[in-house]
Protein backbone atom coordinates (compact mmCIF):
# COMPACT_ATOMS: atom_id res chain seq x y z
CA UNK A 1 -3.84 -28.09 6.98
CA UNK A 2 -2.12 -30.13 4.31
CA UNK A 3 -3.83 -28.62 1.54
CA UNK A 4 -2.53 -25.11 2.80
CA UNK A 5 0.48 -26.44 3.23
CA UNK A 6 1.17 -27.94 -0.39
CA UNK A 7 -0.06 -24.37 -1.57
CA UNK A 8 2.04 -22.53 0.48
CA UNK A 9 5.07 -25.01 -1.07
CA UNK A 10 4.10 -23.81 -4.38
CA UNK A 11 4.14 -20.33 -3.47
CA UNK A 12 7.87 -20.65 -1.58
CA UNK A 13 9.51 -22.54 -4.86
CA UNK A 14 7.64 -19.94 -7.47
CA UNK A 15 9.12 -17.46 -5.22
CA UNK A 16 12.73 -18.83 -4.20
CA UNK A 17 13.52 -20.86 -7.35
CA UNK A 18 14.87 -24.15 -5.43
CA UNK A 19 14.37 -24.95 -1.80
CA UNK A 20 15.95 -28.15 0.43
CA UNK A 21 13.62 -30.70 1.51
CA UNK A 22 15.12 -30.28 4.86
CA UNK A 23 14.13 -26.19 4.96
CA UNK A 24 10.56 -26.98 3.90
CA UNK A 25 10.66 -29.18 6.82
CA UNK A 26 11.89 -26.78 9.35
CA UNK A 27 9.86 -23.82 8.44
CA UNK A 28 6.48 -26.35 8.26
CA UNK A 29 7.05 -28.46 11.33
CA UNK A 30 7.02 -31.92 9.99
CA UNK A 31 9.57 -34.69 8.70
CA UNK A 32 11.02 -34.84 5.19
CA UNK A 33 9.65 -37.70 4.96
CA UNK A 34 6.14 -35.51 4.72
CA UNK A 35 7.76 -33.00 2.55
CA UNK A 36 8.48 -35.64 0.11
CA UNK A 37 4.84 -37.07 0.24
CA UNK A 38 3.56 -33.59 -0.47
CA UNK A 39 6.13 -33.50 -3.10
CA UNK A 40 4.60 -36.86 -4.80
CA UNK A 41 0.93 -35.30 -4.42
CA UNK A 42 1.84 -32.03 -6.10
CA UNK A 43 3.10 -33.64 -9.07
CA UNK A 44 -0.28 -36.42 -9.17
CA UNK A 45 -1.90 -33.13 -9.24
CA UNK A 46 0.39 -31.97 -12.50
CA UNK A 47 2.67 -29.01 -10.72
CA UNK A 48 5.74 -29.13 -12.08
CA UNK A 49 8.11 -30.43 -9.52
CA UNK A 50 11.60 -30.81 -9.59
CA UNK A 51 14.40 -32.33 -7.48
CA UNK A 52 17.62 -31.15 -8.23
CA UNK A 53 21.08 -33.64 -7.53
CA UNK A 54 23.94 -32.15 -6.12
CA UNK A 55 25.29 -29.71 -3.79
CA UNK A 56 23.49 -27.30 -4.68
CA UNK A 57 20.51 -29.58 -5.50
CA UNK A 58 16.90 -29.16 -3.94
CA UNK A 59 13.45 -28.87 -5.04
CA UNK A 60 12.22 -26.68 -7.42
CA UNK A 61 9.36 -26.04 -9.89
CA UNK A 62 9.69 -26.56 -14.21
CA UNK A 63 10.85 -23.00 -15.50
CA UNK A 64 7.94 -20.46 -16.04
CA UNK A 65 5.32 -22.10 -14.14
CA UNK A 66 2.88 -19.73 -12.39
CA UNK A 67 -0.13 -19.98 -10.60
CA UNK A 68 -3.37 -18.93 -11.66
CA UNK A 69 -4.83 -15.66 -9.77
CA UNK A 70 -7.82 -17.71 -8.90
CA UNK A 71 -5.76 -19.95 -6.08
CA UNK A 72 -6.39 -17.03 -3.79
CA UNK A 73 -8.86 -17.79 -1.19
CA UNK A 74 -11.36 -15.16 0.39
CA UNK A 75 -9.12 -15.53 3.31
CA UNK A 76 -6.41 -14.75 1.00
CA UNK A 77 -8.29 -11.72 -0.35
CA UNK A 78 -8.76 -10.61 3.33
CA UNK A 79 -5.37 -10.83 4.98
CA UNK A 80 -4.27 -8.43 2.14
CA UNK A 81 -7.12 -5.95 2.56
CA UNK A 82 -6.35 -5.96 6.01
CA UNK A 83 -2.74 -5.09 5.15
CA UNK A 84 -3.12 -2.25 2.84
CA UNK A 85 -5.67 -0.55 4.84
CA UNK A 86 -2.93 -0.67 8.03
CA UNK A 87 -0.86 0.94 5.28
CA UNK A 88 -3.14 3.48 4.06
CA UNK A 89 -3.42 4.53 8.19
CA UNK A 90 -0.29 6.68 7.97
CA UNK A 91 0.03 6.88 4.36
CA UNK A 92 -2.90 7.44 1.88
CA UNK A 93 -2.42 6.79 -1.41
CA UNK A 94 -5.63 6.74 -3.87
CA UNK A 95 -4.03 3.83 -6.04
CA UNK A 96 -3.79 1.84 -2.72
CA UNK A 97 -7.71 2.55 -1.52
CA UNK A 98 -8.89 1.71 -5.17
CA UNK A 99 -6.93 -1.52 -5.06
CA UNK A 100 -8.76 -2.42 -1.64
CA UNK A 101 -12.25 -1.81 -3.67
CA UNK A 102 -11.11 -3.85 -6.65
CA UNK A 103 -10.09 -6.44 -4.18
CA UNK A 104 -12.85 -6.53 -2.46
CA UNK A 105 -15.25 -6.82 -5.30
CA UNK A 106 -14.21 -10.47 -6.38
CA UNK A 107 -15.83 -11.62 -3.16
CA UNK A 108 -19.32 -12.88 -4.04
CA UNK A 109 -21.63 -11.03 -2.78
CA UNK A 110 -22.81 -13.65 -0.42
CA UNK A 111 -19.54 -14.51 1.60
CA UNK A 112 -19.41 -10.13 1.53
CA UNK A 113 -20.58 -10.56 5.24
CA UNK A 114 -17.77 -12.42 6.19
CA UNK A 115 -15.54 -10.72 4.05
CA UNK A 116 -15.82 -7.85 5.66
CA UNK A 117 -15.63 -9.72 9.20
CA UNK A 118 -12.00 -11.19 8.37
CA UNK A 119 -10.76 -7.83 7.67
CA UNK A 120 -11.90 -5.91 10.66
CA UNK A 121 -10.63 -8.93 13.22
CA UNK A 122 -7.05 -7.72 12.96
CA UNK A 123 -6.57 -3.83 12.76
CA UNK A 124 -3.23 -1.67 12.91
CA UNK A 125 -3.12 1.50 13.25
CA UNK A 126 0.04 3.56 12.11
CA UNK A 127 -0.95 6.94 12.34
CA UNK A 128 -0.41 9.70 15.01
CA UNK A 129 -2.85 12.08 16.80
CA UNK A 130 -1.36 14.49 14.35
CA UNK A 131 -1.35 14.31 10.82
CA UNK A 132 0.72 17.05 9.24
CA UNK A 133 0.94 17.89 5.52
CA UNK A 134 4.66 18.56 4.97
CA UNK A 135 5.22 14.47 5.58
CA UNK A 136 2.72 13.64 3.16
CA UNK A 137 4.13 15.83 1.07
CA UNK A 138 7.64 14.55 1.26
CA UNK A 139 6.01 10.95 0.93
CA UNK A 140 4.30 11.80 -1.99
CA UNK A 141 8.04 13.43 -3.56
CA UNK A 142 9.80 10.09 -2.84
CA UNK A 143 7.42 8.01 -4.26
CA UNK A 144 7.37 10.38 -7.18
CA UNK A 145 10.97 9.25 -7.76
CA UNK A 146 10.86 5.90 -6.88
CA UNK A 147 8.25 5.82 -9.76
CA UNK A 148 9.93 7.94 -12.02
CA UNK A 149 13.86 6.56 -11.04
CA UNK A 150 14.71 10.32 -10.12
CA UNK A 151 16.80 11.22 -7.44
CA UNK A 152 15.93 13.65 -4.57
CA UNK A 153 17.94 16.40 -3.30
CA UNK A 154 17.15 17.68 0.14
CA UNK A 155 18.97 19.00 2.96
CA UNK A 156 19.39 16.77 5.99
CA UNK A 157 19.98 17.70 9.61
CA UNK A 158 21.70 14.67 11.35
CA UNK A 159 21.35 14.20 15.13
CA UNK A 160 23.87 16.49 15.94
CA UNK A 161 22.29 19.48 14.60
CA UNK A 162 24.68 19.22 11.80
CA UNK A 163 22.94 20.71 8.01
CA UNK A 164 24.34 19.16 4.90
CA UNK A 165 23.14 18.90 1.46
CA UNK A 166 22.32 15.87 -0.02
CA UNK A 167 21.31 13.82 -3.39
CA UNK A 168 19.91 9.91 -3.29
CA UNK A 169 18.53 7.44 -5.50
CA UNK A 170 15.16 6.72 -3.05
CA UNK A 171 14.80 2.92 -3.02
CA UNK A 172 12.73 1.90 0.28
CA UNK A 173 10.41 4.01 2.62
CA UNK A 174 10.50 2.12 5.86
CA UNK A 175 8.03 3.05 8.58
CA UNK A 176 10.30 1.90 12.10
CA UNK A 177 8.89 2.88 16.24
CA UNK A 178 6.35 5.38 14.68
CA UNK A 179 9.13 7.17 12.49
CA UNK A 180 9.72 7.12 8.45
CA UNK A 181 12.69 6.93 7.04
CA UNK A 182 13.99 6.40 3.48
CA UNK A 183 16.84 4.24 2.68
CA UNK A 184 18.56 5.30 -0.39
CA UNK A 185 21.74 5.36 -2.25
CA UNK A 186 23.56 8.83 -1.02
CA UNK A 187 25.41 10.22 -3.81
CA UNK A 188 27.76 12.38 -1.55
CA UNK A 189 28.69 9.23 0.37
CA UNK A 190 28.39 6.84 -2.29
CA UNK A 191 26.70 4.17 -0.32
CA UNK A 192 23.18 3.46 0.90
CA UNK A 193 22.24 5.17 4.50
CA UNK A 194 19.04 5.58 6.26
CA UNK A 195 17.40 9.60 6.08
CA UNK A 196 14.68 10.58 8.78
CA UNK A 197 12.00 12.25 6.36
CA UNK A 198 11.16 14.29 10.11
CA UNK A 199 15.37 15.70 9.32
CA UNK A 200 14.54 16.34 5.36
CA UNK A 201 14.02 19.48 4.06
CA UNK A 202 13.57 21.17 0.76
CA UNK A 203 12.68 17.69 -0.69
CA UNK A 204 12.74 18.28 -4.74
CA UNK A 205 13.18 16.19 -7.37
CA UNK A 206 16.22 15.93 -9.82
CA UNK A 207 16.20 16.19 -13.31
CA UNK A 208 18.52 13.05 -14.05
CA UNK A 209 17.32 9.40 -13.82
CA UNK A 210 19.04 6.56 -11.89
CA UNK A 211 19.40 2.93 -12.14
CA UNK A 212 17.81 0.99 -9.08
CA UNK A 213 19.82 -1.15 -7.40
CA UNK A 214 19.41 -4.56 -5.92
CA UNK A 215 18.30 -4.84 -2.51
CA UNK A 216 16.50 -7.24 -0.72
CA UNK A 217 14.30 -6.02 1.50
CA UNK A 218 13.43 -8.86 3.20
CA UNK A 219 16.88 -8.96 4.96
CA UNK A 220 16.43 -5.57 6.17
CA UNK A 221 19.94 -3.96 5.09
CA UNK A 222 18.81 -0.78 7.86
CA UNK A 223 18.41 -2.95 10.52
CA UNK A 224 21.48 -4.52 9.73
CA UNK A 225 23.14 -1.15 9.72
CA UNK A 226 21.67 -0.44 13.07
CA UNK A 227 22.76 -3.38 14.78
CA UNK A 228 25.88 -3.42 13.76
CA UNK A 229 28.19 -4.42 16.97
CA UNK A 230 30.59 -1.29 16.16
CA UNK A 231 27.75 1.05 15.95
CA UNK A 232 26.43 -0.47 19.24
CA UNK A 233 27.21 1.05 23.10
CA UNK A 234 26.20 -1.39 25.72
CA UNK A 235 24.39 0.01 28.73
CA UNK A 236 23.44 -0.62 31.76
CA UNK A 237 20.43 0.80 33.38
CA UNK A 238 18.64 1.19 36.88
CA UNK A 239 14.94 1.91 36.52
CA UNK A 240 12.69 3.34 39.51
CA UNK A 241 9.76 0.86 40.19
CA UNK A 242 7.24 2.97 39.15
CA UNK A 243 8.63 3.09 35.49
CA UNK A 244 9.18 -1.33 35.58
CA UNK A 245 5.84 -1.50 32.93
CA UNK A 246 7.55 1.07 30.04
CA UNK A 247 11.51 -0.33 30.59
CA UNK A 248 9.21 -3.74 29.81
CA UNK A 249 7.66 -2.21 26.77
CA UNK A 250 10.95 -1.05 25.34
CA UNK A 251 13.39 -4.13 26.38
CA UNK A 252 10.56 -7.11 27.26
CA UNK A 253 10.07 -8.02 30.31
CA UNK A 254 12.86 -11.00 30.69
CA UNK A 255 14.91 -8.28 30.34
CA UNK A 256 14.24 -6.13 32.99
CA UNK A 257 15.60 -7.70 35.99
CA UNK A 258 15.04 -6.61 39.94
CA UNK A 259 18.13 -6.08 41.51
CA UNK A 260 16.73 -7.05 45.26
CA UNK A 261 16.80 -3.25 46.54
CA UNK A 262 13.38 -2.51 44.72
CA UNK A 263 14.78 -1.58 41.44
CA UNK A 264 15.22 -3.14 38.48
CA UNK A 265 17.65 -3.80 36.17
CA UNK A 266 18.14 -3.61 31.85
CA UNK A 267 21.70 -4.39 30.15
CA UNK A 268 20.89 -3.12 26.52
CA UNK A 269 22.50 -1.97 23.26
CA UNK A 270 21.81 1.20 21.05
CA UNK A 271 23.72 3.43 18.59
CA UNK A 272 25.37 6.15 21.02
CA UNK A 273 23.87 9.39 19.70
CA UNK A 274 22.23 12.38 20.21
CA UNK A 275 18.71 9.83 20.31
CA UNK A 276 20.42 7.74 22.88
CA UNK A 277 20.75 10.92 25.70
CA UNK A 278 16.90 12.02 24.96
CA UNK A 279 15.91 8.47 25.03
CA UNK A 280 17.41 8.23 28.86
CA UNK A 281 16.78 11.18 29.70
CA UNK A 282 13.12 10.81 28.53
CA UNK A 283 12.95 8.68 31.73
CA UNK A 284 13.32 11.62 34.47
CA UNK A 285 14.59 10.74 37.61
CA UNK A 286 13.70 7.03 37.34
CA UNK A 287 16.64 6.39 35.82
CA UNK A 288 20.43 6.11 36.16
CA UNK A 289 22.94 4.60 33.51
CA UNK A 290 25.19 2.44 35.79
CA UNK A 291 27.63 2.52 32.78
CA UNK A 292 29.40 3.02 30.75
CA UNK A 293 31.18 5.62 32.58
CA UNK A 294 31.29 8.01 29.97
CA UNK A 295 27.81 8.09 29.36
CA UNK A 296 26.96 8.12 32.37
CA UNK A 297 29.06 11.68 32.39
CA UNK A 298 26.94 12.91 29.17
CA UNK A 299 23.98 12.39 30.77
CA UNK A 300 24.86 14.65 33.68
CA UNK A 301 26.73 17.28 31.84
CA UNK A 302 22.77 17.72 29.81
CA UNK A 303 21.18 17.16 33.31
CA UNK A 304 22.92 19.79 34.51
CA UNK A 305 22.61 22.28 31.41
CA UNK A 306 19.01 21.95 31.27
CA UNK A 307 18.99 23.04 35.25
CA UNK A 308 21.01 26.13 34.04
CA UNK A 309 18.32 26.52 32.02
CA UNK A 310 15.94 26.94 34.47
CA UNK A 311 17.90 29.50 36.93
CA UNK A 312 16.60 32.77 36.80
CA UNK A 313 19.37 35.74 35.76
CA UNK A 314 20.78 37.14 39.01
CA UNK A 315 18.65 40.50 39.75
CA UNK A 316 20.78 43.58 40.29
């Protein structure tokens, strides 16, 4: 364990350029006290480390050090076999599958047994029962211009049925609940906004070239934008007990609560939209919003135009 863990320090400070003692600490589960041990060890064993005075002081590795490729393990080797094949399970890509083969051939040939055992211990799956070519070939478009630093010009539906035309600078393809998405930087609304490749059509690419911005991914800016507490209507909802197990699936189970009469209650938080009214209404008759009272209105005005729906014309 302490050999992983003075590797995986060199990996964070290569990474994040200076790190507190008391952060390493945190995110490892032992003292600083350790931390500084397996600071001493590093540098017996000639890393580069160094600690930085100051406010915004810290530890930190000698400018331009790098690791050599040959630090990764054959668990290493697995772990990201394992990943890009998960990948490649919604999303092929021959680059990606040739990568896996290169990858895999640096295993000697006698640990290929168990090799291959590591990667098939953890599987994901992304794809659906369906695979249909017009997403792959929007994919394929977007990656085109992420490549290339050209922007795509579409038209995009939003929820409310509304059709606008649109040009972005395609930074990140994010796969969210079964759904992809691309978050880029929407010329007609000069800021960065998330596009539901499903809502994308007549995907092309333009002739001009962008400049990529910074983002960090790793903060997850479209999450962000999600959550945001003004884009956010709090609900209340009463679930039938025969529906308990999928309210649990969507909101985990401490937070589906019975309410003593043989139902059970959620208390949860989503972007009011067209989504939001399918999503409840997904749920039948095993469900009532409690509030708020204006959704709880929506939902019946729908409920009660999809029974129009359903009335045969009057004969004469």
């Amino acid at each position: 364990m302490k050999l992983e863990r003075l590797l995986a320090i060199v990996v964070l400070l290569i990474n994040r350029g200076r790190v507190q003692a008391k952060d390493l600490a945190d995110m490892f589960e032992v003292s600083i006290r350790t931390i500084y041990r397996d600071i001493d060890t590093l540098g017996q064993a000639g890393i580069p480390v160094v600690t930085y005075q100051g406010a915004s002081g810290g530890i930190g590795l000698a400018e331009g050090y790098r690791l050599d490729r040959n630090v990764l393990t054959d668990k290493d080797l697995a772990s990201i076999v394992t990943a890009l094949r998960s990948v490649s399970t919604s999303h092929a890509n021959a680059a990606r599958e040739l990568l896996v083969e290169k990858l895999s051939s640096i295993v000697p040939e006698s640990k290929n047994d168990d090799f291959q055992a590591n990667t098939n211990r953890f599987i994901v799956d992304y794809s659906t029962w369906t695979h249909p070519e017009a997403l792959k070939i929007k994919l394929e478009l977007i990656e085109q211009g992420m490549d290339q630093l050209r922007p795509v010009t579409f038209t995009y539906c939003s929820a409310e049925g509304i059709h606008t035309h649109r040009t972005a600078d395609p930074h990140t393809i994010v796969l969210k609940k079964h759904s992809w998405y691309l978050y880029a930087f929407c010329h007609e609304r000069n800021q960065f906004r998330m596009f539901k490749l499903v809502r994308m059509q007549d995907v092309t690419l333009a002739n001009e070239h962008f400049e990529r911005k910074v983002i960090n991914p790793q903060n997850r800016p479209w999450q962000q934008e999600w959550s945001r507490p003004d884009n956010q209507a709090r609900i209340t909802l009463k679930f039938h007990a025969r529906v308990r197990h999928i309210a649990e699936e969507w909101f985990g189970i401490e937070n589906v609560m019975p309410d003593g009469t043989g139902y059970y209650i959620s208390q949860v938080a989503f972007p009011e939209d067209g989504w939001l009214y399918g999503f409840i209404l997904g749920f039948g008759a095993d469900v009532e919003v409690l509030e708020p009272q204006h959704i709880r209105d929506e939902i019946c005005r729908i409920a009660e135009q999809i029974v129009q729906n359903y009335i045969p014309p009057t004969q004469t």
